[in-house]
Each structure stands twice: as C-alpha cells, then as structure tokens.
Protein backbone atom coordinates (compact mmCIF):
# COMPACT_ATOMS: atom_id res chain seq x y z
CA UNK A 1 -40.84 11.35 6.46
CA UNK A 2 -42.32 8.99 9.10
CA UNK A 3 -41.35 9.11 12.79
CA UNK A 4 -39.03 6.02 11.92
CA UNK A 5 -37.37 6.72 8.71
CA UNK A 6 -33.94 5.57 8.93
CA UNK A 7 -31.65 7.37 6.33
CA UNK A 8 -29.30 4.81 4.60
CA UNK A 9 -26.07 7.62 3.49
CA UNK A 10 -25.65 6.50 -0.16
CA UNK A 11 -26.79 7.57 -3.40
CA UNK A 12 -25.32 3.95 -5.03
CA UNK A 13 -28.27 2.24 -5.73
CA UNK A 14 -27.29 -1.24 -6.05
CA UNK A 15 -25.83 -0.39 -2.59
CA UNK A 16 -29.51 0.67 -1.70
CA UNK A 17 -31.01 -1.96 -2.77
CA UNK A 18 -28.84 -4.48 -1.19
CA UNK A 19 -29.25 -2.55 2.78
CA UNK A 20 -32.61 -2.08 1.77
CA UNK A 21 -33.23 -6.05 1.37
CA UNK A 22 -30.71 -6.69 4.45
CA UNK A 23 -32.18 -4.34 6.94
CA UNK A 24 -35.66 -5.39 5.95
CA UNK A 25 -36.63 -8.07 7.28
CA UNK A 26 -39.71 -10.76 6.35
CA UNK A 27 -39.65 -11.71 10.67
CA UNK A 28 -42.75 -11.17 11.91
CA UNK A 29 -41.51 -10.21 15.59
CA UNK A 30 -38.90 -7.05 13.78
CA UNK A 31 -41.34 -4.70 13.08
CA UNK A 32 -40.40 -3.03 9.54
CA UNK A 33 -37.94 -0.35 9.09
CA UNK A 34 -39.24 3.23 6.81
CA UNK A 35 -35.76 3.39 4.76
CA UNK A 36 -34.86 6.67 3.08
CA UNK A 37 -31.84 6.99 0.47
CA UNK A 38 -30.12 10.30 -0.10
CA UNK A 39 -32.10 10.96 -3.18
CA UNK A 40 -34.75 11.63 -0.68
CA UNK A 41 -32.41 14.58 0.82
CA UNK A 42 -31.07 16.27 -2.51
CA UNK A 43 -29.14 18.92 -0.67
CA UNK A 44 -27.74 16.29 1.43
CA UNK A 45 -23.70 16.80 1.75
CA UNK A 46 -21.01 14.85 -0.05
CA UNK A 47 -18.80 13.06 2.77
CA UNK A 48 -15.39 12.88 2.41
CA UNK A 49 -13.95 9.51 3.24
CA UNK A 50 -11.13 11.01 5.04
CA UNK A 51 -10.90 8.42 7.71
CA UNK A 52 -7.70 5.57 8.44
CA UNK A 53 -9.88 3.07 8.76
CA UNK A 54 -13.32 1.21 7.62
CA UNK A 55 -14.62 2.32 11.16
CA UNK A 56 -13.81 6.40 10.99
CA UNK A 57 -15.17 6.58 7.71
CA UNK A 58 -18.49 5.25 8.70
CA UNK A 59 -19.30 7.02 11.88
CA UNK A 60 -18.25 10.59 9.39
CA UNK A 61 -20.79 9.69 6.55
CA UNK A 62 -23.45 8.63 9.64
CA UNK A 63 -22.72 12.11 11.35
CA UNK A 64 -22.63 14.14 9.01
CA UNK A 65 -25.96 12.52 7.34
CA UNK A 66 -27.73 12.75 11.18
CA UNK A 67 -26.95 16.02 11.80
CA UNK A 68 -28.51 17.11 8.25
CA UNK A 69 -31.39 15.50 8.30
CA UNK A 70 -32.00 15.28 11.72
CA UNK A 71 -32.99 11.83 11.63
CA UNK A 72 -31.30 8.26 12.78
CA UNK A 73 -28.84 7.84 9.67
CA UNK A 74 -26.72 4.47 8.68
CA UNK A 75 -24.00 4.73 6.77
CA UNK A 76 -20.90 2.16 5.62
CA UNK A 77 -17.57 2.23 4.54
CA UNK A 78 -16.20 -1.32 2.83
CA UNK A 79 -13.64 -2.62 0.99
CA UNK A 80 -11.43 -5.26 -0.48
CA UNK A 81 -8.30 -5.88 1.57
CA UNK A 82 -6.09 -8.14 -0.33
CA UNK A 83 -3.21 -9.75 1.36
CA UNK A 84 -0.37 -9.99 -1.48
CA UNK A 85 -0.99 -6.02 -1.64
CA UNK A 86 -0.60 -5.74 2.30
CA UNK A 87 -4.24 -4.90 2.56
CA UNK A 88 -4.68 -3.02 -0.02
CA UNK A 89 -6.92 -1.17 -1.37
CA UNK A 90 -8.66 -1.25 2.12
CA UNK A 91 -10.35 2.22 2.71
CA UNK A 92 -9.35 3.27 -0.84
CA UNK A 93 -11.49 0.46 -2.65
CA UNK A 94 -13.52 2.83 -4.35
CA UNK A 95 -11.23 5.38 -5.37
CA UNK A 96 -7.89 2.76 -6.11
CA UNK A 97 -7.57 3.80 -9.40
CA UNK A 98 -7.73 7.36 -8.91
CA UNK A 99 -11.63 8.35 -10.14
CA UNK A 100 -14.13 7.61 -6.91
CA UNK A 101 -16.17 4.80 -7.88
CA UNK A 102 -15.37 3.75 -11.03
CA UNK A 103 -15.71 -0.08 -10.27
CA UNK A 104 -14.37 -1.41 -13.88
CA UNK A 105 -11.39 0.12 -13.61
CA UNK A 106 -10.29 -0.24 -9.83
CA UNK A 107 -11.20 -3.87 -10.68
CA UNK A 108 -8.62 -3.77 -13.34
CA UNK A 109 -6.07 -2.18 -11.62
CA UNK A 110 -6.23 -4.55 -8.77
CA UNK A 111 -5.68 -7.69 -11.37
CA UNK A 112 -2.83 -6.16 -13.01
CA UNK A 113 -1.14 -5.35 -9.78
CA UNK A 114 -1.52 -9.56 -8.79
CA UNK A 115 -0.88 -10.70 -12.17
CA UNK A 116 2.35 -12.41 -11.05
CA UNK A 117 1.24 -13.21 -8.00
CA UNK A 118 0.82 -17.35 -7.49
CA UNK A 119 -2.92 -18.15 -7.26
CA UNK A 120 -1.96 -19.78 -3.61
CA UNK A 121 -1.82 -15.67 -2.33
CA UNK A 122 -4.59 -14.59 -3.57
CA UNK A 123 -5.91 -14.94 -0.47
CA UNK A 124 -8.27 -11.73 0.20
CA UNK A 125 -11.13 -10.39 2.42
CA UNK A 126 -14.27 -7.89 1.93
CA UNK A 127 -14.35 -5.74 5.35
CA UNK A 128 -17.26 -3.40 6.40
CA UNK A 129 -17.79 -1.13 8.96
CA UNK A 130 -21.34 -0.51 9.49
CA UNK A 131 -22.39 2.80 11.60
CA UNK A 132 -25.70 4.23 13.11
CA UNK A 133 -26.06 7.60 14.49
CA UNK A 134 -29.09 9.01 15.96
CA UNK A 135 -29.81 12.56 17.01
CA UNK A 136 -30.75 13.66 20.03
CA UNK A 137 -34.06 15.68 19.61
CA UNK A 138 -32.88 18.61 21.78
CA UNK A 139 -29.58 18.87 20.32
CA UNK A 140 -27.92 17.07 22.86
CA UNK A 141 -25.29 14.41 22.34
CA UNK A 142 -26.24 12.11 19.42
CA UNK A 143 -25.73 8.45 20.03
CA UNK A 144 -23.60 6.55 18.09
CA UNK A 145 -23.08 2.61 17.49
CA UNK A 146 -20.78 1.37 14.98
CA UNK A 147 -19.93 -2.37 14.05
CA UNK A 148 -17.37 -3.96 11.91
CA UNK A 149 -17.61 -7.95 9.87
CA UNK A 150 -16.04 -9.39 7.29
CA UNK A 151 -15.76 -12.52 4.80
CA UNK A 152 -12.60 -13.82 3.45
CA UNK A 153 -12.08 -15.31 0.15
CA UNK A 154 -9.20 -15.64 -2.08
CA UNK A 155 -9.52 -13.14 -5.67
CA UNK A 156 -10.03 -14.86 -9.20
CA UNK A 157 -7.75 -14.23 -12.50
CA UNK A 158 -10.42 -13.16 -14.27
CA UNK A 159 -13.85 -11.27 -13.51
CA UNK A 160 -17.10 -13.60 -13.44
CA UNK A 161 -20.48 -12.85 -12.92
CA UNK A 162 -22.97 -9.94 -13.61
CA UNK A 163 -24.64 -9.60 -10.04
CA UNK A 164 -23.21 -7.16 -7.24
CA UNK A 165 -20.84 -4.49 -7.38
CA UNK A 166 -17.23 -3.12 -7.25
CA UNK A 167 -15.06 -6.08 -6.87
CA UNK A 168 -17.54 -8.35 -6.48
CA UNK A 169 -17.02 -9.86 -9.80
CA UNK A 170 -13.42 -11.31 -8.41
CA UNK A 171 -14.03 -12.33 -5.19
CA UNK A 172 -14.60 -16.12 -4.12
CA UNK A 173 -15.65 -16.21 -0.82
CA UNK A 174 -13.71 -19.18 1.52
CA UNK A 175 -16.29 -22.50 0.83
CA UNK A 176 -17.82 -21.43 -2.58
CA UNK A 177 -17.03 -21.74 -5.71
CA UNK A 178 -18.66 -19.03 -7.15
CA UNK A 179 -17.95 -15.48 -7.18
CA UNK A 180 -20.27 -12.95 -5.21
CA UNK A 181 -21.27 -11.34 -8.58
CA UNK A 182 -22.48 -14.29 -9.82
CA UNK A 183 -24.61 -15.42 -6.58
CA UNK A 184 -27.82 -14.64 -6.05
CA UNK A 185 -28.71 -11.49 -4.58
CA UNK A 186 -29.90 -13.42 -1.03
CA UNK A 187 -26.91 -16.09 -1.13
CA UNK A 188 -24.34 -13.00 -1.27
CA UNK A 189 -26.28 -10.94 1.61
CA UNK A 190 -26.59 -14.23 3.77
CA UNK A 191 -22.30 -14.19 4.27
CA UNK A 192 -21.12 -10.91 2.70
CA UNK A 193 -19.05 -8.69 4.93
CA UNK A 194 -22.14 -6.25 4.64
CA UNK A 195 -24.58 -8.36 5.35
CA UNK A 196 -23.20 -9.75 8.33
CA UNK A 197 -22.32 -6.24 9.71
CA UNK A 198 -26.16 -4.44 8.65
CA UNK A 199 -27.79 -7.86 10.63
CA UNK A 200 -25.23 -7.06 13.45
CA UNK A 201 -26.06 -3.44 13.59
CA UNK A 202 -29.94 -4.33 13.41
CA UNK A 203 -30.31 -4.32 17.18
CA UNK A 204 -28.53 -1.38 18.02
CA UNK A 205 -30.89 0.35 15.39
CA UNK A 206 -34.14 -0.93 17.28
CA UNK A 207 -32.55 0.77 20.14
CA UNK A 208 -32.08 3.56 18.64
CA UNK A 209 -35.29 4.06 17.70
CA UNK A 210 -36.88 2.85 20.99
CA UNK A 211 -38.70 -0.34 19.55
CA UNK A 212 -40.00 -2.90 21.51
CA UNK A 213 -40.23 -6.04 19.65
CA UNK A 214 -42.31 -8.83 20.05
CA UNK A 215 -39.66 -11.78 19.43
C-alpha cells in the first residue's frame, strides 16, 4: 500500500463506490487520495455496530479498522430516521428486519409499518456519521475526527428507482421530486447525508495525513 492509502471500512461495494467518487476529487489544488476497501485486508475484522448512536458506531468500525491495518481508516455508520416511527430505524437501518443488510426486506418492513400513516408524516431524514482515525506510528494515541450531516426528505408509498442502496429507493429528499435511487449517481452525492458528511470530513483527512495543498 502507498504511504497515503486511506482504508474506507466496508466491504459494500456500492457503498465503495459511492466514498470512492465523494472523497475523490477532480480539484486540481486536493491532491488525490490512494483508497483501499476491505477486500484489500481479507483478514480484516467484522465490527459490531454496537454503538447508541450514528457517531459511536463510526469511530468503532474506524478503530478497530486503524488499529488492524495500521493505516488512516474511514469508516460510517448511516441510516434512515423516520419521524412517524420516532426515529426509527436510526442505527438499526441495516439490520431492521432482523438479517444485517438485507436492503429489500428492511425496505419492506419499514412501508408496512407506515402503511396507515397519512402521507403528510412521512416526513423522514438519512443521517450519517462519518469517522477518521489515524494511527500514531509509534503506537501512541491515534487521532480521531468524526463528523455527522444529514438530508431530510419525506418517504414514498411505493419504492422507485434502480440507483443507490438500502432505502434509497423510498426516500424523496426535501426540494426534489425524485427519489435518491432514481438520481444520478453525482445528483445524490451532491446533497446526500453521506456526501455532505465524507466532503465535511475531507479536511480533517488532509490533516491527518499531513498534506499541504495548493488551493
């Protein structure tokens, strides 16, 4: 691995691929990040999501990944908060219906459950918190950063769209009219809750590695 490989902690590749295209950046004064999946680490740990919140759960899949691999490591936790369900599924979105990340039916269940719910409170928000952790080379304290962003939206009746992931396919964020599955893949990162938080955390993570940019 490079000097500057930064370790995204997920083996979901359409979750690669969309912090790959977020945290790389076309701006010619942001020098370009070496990303790494977990596919590159194949003993890499399982993390359990055993956190409260968005924020917890983060910083233990960025730790844990760091102090493997001994290299800077970002990692997320996200997830649909919907308001008639009092925040639910919040930092069980990808395990709601019981199986971890079985996105058709947590999708499902999470219809059924606001079936009789008037369309007026549908009213709903993605949340992510976004973490970086970097090692310290003599086994010192690591350094840690963590950031948290959201969009709100209100949910649909009925799933549309092929693009994205999870409950993306249900989700209308607040001034659209279309859903963030059926959005390109640039339109969704330029206001989804995980955009916003990877371009907030981008900073912190050219600090972390000590780069000087030009711009």
């Amino acid at each position: 691995m490079a000097d500057d490989t930064v370790v995204l902690a997920t083996r979901n590749a359409a979750k690669l691929r969309e912090l790959s295209r977020i945290l790389t950046t076309e701006d010619p004064g942001r020098p370009q990040l070496a990303l790494a999946g977990l596919d590159a680490f194949p003993g890499a740990p399982e993390v359990p999501e055993t956190g409260s919140t968005f924020e917890e759960n983060a910083l233990l899949k960025a730790r844990a990944i760091a102090a493997y691999t001994q290299l800077p490591a970002v990692a997320d936790d996200s997830g649909l908060c919907v308001d008639a369900l009092s925040g639910m599924p919040g930092v069980l979105s990808a395990r709601w219906a019981g199986g971890h990340g079985d996105d058709q039916a947590n999708l499902d269940l999470v219809l059924a459950q606001v079936a009789d719910v008037p369309q007026a409170r549908l009213g709903a928000r993605f949340v992510c918190a976004a973490a970086l952790v970097v090692p310290a080379p003599d086994g010192g304290t690591s350094r840690e950063w963590v950031v948290t962003r959201q969009v709100e939206g209100q949910l649909t009746r009925v799933p549309r769209g092929a693009g994205g992931f999870g409950y993306d396919p249900i989700f209308v964020p607040d001034g659209f009219e279309q859903t963030t599955a059926e959005m390109s893949a640039e339109a969704k990162d330029a206001i989804s809750h995980r955009g916003r938080a990877f371009r907030a955390l981008a900073p912190f993570i050219d600090e972390g590695l000590g780069r000087v940019l030009t711009a």
